[in-house]
C-alpha atoms as a PDB file:
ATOM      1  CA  UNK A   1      -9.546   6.310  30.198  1.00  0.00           C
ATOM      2  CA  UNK A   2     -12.901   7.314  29.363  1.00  0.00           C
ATOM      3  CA  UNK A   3     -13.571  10.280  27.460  1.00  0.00           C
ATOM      4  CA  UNK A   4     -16.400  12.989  28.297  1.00  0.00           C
ATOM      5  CA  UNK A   5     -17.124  15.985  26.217  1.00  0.00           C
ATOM      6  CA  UNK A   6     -20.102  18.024  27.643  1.00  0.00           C
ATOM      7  CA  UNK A   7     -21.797  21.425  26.358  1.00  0.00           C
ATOM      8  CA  UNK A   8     -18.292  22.201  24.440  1.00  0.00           C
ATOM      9  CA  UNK A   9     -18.324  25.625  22.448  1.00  0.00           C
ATOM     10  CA  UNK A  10     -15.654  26.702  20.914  1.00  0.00           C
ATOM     11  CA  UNK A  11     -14.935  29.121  17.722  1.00  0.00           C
ATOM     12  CA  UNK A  12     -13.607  32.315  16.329  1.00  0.00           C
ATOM     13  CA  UNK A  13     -14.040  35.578  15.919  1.00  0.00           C
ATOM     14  CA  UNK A  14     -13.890  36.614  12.066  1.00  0.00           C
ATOM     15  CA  UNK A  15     -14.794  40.102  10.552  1.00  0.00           C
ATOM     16  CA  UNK A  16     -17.840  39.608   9.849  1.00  0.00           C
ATOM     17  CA  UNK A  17     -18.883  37.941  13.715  1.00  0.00           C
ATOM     18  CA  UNK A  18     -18.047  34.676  15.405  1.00  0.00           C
ATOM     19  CA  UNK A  19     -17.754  31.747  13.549  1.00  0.00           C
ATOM     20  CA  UNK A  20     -18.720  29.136  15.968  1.00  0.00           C
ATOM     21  CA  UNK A  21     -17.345  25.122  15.184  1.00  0.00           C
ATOM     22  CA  UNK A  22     -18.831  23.668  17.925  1.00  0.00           C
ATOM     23  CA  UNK A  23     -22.393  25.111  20.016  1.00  0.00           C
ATOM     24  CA  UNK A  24     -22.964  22.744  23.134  1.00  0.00           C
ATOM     25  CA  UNK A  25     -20.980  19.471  21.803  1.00  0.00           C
ATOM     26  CA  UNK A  26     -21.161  16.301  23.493  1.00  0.00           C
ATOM     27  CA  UNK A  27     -19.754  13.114  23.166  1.00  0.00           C
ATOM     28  CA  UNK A  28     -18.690  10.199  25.280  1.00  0.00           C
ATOM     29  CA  UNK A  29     -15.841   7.888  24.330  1.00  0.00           C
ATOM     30  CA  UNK A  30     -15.638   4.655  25.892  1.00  0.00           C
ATOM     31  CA  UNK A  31     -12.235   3.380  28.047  1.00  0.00           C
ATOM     32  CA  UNK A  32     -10.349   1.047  26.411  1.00  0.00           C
ATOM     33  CA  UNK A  33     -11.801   1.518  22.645  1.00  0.00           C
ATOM     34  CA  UNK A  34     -10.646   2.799  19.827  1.00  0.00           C
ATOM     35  CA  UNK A  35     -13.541   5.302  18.486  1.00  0.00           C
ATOM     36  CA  UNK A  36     -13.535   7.067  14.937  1.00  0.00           C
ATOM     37  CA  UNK A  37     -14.671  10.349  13.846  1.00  0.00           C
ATOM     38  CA  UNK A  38     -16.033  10.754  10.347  1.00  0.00           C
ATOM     39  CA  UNK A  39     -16.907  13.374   8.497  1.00  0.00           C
ATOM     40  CA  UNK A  40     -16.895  15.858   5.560  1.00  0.00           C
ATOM     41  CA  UNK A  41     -13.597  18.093   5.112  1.00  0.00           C
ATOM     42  CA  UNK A  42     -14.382  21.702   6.935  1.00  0.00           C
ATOM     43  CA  UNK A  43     -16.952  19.669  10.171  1.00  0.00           C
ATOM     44  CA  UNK A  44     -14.094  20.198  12.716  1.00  0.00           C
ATOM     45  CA  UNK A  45     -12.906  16.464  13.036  1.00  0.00           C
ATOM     46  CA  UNK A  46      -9.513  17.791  13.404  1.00  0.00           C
ATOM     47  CA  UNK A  47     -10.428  20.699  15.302  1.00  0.00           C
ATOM     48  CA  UNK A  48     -11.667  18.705  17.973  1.00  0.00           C
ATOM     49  CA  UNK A  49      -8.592  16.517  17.717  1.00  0.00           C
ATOM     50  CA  UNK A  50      -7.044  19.514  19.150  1.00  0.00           C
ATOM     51  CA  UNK A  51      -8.856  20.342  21.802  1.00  0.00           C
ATOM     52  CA  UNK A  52      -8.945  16.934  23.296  1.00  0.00           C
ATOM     53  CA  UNK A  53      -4.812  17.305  23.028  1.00  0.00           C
ATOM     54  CA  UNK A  54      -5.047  20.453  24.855  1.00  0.00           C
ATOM     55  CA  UNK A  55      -3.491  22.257  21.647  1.00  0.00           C
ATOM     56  CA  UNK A  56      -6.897  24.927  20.953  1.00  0.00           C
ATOM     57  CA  UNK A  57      -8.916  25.829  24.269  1.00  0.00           C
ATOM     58  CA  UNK A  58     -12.605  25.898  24.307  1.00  0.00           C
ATOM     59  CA  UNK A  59     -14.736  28.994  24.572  1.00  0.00           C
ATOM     60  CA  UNK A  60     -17.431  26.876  27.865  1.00  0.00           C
ATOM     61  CA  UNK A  61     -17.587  22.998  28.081  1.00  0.00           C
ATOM     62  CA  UNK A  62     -15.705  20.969  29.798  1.00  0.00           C
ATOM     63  CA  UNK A  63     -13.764  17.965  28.374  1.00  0.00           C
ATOM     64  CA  UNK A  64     -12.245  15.630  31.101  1.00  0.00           C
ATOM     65  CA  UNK A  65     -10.694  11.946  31.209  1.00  0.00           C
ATOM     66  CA  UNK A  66     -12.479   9.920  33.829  1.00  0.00           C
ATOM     67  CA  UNK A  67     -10.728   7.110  34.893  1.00  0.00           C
ATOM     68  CA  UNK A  68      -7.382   5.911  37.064  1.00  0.00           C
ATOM     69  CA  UNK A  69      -4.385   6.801  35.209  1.00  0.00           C
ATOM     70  CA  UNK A  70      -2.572   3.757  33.304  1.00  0.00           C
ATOM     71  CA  UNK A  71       0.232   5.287  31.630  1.00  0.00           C
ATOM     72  CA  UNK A  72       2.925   7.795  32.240  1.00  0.00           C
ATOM     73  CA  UNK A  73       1.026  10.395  29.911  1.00  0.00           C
ATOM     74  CA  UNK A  74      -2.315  11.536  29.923  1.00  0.00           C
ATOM     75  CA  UNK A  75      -2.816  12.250  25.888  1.00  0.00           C
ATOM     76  CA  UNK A  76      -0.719  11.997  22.621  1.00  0.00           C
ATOM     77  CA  UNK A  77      -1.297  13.493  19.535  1.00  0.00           C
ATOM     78  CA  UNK A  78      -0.504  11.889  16.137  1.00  0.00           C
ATOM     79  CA  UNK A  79      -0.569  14.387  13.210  1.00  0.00           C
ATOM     80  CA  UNK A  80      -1.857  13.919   9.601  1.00  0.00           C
ATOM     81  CA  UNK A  81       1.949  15.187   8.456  1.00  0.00           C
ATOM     82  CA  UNK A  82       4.788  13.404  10.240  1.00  0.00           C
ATOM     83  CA  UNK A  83       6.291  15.659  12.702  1.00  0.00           C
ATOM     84  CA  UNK A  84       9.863  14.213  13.654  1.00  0.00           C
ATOM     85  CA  UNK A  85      12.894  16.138  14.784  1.00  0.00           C
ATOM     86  CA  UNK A  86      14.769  16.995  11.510  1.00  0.00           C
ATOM     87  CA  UNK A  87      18.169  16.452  13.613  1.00  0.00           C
ATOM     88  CA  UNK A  88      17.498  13.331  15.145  1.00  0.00           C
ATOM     89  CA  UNK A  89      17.647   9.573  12.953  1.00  0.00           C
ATOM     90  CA  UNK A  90      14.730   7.356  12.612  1.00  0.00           C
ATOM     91  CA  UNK A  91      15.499   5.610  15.862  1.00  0.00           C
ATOM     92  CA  UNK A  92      15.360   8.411  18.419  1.00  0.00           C
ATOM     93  CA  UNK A  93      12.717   9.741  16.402  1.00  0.00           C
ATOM     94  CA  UNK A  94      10.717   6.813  17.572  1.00  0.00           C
ATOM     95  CA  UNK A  95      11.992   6.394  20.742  1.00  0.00           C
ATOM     96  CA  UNK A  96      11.211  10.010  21.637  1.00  0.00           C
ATOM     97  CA  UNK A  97       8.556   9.556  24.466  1.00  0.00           C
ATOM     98  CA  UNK A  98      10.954   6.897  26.260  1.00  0.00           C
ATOM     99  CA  UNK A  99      14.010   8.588  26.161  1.00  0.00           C
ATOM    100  CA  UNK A 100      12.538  11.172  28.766  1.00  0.00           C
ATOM    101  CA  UNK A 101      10.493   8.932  30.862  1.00  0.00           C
ATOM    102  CA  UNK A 102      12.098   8.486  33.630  1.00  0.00           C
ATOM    103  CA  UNK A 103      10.081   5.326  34.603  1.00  0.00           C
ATOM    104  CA  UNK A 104      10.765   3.690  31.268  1.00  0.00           C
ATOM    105  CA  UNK A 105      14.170   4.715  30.063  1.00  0.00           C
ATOM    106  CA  UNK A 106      16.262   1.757  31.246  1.00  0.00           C
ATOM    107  CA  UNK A 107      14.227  -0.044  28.034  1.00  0.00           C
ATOM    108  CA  UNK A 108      14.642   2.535  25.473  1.00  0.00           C
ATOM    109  CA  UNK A 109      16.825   0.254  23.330  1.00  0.00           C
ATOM    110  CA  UNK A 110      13.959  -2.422  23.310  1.00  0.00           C
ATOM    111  CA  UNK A 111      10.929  -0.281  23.391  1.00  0.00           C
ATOM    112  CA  UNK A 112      12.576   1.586  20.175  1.00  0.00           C
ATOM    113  CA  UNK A 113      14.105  -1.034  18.371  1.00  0.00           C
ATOM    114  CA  UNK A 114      10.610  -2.815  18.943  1.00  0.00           C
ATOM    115  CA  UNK A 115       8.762  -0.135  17.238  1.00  0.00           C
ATOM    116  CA  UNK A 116      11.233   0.104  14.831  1.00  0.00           C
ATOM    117  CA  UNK A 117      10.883  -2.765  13.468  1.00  0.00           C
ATOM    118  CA  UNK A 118       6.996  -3.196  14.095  1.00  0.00           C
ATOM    119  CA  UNK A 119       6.496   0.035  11.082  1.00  0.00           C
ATOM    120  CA  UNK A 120       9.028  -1.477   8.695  1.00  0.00           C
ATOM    121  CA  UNK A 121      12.163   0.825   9.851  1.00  0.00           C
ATOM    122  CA  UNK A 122      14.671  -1.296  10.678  1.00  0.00           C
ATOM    123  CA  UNK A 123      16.680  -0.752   7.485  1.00  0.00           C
ATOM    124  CA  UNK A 124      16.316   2.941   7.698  1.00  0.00           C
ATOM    125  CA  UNK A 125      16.929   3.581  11.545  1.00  0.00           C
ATOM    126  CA  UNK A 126      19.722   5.634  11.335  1.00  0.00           C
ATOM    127  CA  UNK A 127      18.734   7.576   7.967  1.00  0.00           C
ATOM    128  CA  UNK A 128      17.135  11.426   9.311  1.00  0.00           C
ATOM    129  CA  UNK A 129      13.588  12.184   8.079  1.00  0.00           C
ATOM    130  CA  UNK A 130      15.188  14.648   5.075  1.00  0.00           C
ATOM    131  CA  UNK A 131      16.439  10.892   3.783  1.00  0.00           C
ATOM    132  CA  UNK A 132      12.765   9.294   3.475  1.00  0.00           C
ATOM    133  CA  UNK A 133       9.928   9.463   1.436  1.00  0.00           C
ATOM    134  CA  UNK A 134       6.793  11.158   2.678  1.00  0.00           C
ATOM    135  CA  UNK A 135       5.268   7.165   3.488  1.00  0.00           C
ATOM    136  CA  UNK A 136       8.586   6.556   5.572  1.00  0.00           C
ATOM    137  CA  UNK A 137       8.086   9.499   7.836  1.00  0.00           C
ATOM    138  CA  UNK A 138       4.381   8.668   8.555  1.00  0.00           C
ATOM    139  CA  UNK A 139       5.225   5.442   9.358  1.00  0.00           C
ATOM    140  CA  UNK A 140       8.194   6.830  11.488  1.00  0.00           C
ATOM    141  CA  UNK A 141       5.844   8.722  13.830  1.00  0.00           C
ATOM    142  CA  UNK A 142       3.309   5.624  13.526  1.00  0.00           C
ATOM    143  CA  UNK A 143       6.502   3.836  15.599  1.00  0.00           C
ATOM    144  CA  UNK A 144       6.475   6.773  17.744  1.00  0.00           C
ATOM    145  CA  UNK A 145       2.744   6.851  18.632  1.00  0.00           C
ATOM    146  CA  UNK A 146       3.554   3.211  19.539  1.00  0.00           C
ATOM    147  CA  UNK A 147       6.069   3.344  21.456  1.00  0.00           C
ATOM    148  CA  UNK A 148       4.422   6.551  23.910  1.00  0.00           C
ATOM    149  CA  UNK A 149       2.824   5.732  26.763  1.00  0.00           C
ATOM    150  CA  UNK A 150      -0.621   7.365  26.878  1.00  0.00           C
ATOM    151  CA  UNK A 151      -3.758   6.842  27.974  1.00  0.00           C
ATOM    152  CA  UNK A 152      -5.623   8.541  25.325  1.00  0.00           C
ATOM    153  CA  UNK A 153      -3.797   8.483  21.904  1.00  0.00           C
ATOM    154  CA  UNK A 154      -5.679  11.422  19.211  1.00  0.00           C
ATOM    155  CA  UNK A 155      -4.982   9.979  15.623  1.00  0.00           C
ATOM    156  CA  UNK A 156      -5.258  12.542  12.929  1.00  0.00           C
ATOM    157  CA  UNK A 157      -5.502  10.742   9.585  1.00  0.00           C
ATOM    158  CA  UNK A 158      -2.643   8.942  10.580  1.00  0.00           C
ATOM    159  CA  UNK A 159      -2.352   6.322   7.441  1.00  0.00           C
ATOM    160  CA  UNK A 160      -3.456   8.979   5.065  1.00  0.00           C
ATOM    161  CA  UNK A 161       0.326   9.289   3.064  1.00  0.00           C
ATOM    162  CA  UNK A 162       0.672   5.516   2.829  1.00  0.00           C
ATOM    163  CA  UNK A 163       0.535   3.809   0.037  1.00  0.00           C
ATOM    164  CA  UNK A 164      -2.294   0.784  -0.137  1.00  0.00           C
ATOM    165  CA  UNK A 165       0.041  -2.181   0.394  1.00  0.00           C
ATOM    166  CA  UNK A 166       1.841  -0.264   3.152  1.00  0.00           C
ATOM    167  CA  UNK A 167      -1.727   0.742   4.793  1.00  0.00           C
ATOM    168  CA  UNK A 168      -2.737  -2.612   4.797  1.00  0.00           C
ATOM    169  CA  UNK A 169       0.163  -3.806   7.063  1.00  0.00           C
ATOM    170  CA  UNK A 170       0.111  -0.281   9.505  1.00  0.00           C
ATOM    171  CA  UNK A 171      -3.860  -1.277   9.885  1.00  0.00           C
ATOM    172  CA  UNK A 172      -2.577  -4.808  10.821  1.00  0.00           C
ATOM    173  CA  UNK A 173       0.564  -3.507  13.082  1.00  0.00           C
ATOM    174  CA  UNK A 174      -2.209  -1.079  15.081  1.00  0.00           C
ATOM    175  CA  UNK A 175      -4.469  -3.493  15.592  1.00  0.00           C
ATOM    176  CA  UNK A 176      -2.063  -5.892  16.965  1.00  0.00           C
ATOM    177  CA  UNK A 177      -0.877  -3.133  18.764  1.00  0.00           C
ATOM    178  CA  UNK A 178      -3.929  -2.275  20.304  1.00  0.00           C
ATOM    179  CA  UNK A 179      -4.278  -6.073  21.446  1.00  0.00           C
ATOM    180  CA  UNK A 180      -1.339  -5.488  23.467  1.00  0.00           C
ATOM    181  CA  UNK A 181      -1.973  -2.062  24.685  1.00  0.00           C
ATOM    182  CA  UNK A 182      -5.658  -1.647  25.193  1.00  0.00           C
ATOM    183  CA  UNK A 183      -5.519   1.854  26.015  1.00  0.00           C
ATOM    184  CA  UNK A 184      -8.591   4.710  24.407  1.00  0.00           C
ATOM    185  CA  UNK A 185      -7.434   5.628  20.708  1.00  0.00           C
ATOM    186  CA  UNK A 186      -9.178   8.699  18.863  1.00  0.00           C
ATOM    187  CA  UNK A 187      -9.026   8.108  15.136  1.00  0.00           C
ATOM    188  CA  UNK A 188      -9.999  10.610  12.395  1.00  0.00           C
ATOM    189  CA  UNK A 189     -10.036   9.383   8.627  1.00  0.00           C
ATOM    190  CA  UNK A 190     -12.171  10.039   5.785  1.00  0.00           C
ATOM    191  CA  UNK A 191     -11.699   6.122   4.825  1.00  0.00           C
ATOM    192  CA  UNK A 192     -14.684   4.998   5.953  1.00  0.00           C
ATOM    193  CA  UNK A 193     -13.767   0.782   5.588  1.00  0.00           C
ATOM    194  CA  UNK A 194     -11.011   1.854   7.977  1.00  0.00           C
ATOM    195  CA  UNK A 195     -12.902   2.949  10.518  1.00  0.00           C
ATOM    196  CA  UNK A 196     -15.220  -0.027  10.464  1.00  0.00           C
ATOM    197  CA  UNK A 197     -11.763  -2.257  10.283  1.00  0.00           C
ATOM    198  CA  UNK A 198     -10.212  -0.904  13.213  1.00  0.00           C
ATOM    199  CA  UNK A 199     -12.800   0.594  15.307  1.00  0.00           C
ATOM    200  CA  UNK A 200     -15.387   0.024  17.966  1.00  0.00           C
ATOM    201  CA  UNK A 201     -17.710   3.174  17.559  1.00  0.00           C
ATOM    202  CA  UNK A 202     -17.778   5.958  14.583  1.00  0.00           C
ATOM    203  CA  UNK A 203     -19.168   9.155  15.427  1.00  0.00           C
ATOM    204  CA  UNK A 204     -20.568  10.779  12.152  1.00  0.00           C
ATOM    205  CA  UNK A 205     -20.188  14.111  12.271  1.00  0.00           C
ATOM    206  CA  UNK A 206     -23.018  16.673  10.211  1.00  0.00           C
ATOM    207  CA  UNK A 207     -21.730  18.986   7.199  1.00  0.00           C
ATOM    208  CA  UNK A 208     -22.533  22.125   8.301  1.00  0.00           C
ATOM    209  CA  UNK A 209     -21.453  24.073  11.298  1.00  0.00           C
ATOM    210  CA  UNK A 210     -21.774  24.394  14.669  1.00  0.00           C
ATOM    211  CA  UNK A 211     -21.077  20.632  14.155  1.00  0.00           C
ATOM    212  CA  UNK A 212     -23.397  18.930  15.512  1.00  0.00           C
ATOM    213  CA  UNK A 213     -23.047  14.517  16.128  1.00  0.00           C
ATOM    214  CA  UNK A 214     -25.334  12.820  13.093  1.00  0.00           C
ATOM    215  CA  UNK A 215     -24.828   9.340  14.988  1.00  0.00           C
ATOM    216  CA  UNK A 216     -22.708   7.009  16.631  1.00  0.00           C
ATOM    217  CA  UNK A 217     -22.313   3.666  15.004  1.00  0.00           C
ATOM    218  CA  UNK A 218     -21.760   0.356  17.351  1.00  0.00           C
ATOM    219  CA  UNK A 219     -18.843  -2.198  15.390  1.00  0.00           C
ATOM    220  CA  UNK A 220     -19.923  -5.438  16.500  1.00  0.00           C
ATOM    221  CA  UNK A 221     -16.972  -7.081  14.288  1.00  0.00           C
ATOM    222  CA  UNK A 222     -15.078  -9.761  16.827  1.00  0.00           C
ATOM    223  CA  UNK A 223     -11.828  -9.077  17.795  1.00  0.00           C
ATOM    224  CA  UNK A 224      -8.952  -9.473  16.589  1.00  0.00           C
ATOM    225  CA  UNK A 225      -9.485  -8.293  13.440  1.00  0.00           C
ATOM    226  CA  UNK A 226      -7.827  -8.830  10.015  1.00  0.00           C
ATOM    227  CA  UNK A 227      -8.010  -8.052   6.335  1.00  0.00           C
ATOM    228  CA  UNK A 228     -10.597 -11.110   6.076  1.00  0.00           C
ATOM    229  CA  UNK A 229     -13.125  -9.072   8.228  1.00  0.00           C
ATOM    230  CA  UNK A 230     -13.593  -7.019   5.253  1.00  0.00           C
ATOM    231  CA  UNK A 231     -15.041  -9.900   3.720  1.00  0.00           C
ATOM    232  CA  UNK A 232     -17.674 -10.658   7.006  1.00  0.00           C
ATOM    233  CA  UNK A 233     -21.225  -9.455   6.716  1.00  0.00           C
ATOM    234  CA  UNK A 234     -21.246  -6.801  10.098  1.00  0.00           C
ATOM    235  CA  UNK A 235     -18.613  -5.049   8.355  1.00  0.00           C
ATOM    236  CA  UNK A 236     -20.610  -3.964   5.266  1.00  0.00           C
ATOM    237  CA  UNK A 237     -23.205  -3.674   6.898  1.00  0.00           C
ATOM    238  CA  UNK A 238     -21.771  -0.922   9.308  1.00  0.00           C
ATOM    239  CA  UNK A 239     -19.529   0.185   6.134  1.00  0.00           C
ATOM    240  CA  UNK A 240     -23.693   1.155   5.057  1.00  0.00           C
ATOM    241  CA  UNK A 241     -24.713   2.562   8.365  1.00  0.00           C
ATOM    242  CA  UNK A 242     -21.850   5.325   8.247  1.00  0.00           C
ATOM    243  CA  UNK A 243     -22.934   6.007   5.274  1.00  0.00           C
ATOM    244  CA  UNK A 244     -26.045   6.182   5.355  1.00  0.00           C
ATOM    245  CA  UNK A 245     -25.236   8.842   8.294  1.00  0.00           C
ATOM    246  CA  UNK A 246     -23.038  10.849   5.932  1.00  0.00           C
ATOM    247  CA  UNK A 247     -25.646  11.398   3.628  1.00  0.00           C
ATOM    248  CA  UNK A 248     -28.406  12.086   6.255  1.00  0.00           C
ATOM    249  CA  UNK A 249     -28.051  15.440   5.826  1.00  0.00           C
END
């Protein structure tokens, strides 16, 4: 599902006038990629997470999915802080897009047991989210972003709580994931090596605001892609184009 964002505004009103985030925004994200967003803290990276999911609404602009459908939902949303169900175990927790899809359900035991075990759960599956550290929950609703059927999948610093060991192996787990499900993935992070490690194209964003797009960087690292492609010459080199960007302005 391709991605189009043309002339977006959006914004609010403060005491002292409107505070605008975005002033005629544009960007394209390819079908079937998995494109980063980079930035400094305050540039709207997250902000525009939520407009894609449909969560904010935009002031003019348009943003629209072009492309025929694939999956049995349009967009999910993957939040920097784990968001599971306090009264529901690790398991359902996971399995929470495929218990109520009525296309998929008859495999809920597979597709959540799968995912389960793909983020390191399977010890904890019936422990509820009050039971595990702040790393266990991301990786719980890791599984879950997994295991949802989307076509566009908005990932909000999702490895951010991890330790390094355990970041290592969810970078590993996406990208095999991706192998299998090449669907259009939205990633924001301030780690800039993991956007060159799992992406296609990084979008710098510019400091100030209206946000405004510094430049989009092309990953021309093969595929798949492991811990050893940190060691190949494209990847520093792009590692050195973003930031270059990021300190453009």
């Amino acid at each position: 599902m391709h991605v189009q964002i043309r002339s977006l505004d959006f914004g609010y009103v403060t005491s002292t006038g409107d505070e605008w985030i975005f002033r005629d925004f544009n960007l394209d994200v390819q079908s079937r990629s998995l494109h980063s967003i980079v930035g400094p803290s305050g540039c709207g990276k997250s902000t525009l997470l939520r407009l894609l999911g449909g969560l904010e609404t935009p002031v003019r602009g348009t943003i629209d999915l072009v492309g025929t459908p694939l999956a049995a939902q349009r967009v999910a949303l993957v939040f920097q802080d784990p968001t599971l169900l306090p009264w529901w175990d690790v398991g359902r927790n996971v399995g929470l897009g495929v218990e109520f899809d009525k296309e998929r359900s008859a495999l809920y035991d597979k597709i959540r047991s799968f995912n389960v075990d793909r983020v390191g759960l399977r010890d904890l599956v019936r422990r509820r989210p009050a039971t595990l550290s702040r790393g266990q929950q991301t990786r719980a609703s890791i599984g879950r972003a997994m295991a949802f059927d989307a076509d566009v999948t908005l990932l909000d610093e999702p490895f951010v709580h991890l330790d390094a060991i355990t970041k290592r192996r969810m970078w590993r787990e996406f990208e095999s994931h991706w192998q299998l499900e090449a669907r259009t993935y939205m990633l924001v992070t301030h780690d800039i090596e993991e956007a060159v490690l799992l992406s296609d194209r990084i979008t710098v964003l510019s400091p100030s605001t209206p946000t405004s797009v510094v430049d989009t960087i092309e990953v021309g690292l093969e595929r798949p892609r492991s811990i050893e492609s940190m060691t190949d010459p494209g990847f520093r080199s792009a590692v050195s184009q973003v930031w270059e960007a990021l300190e453009a302005r």
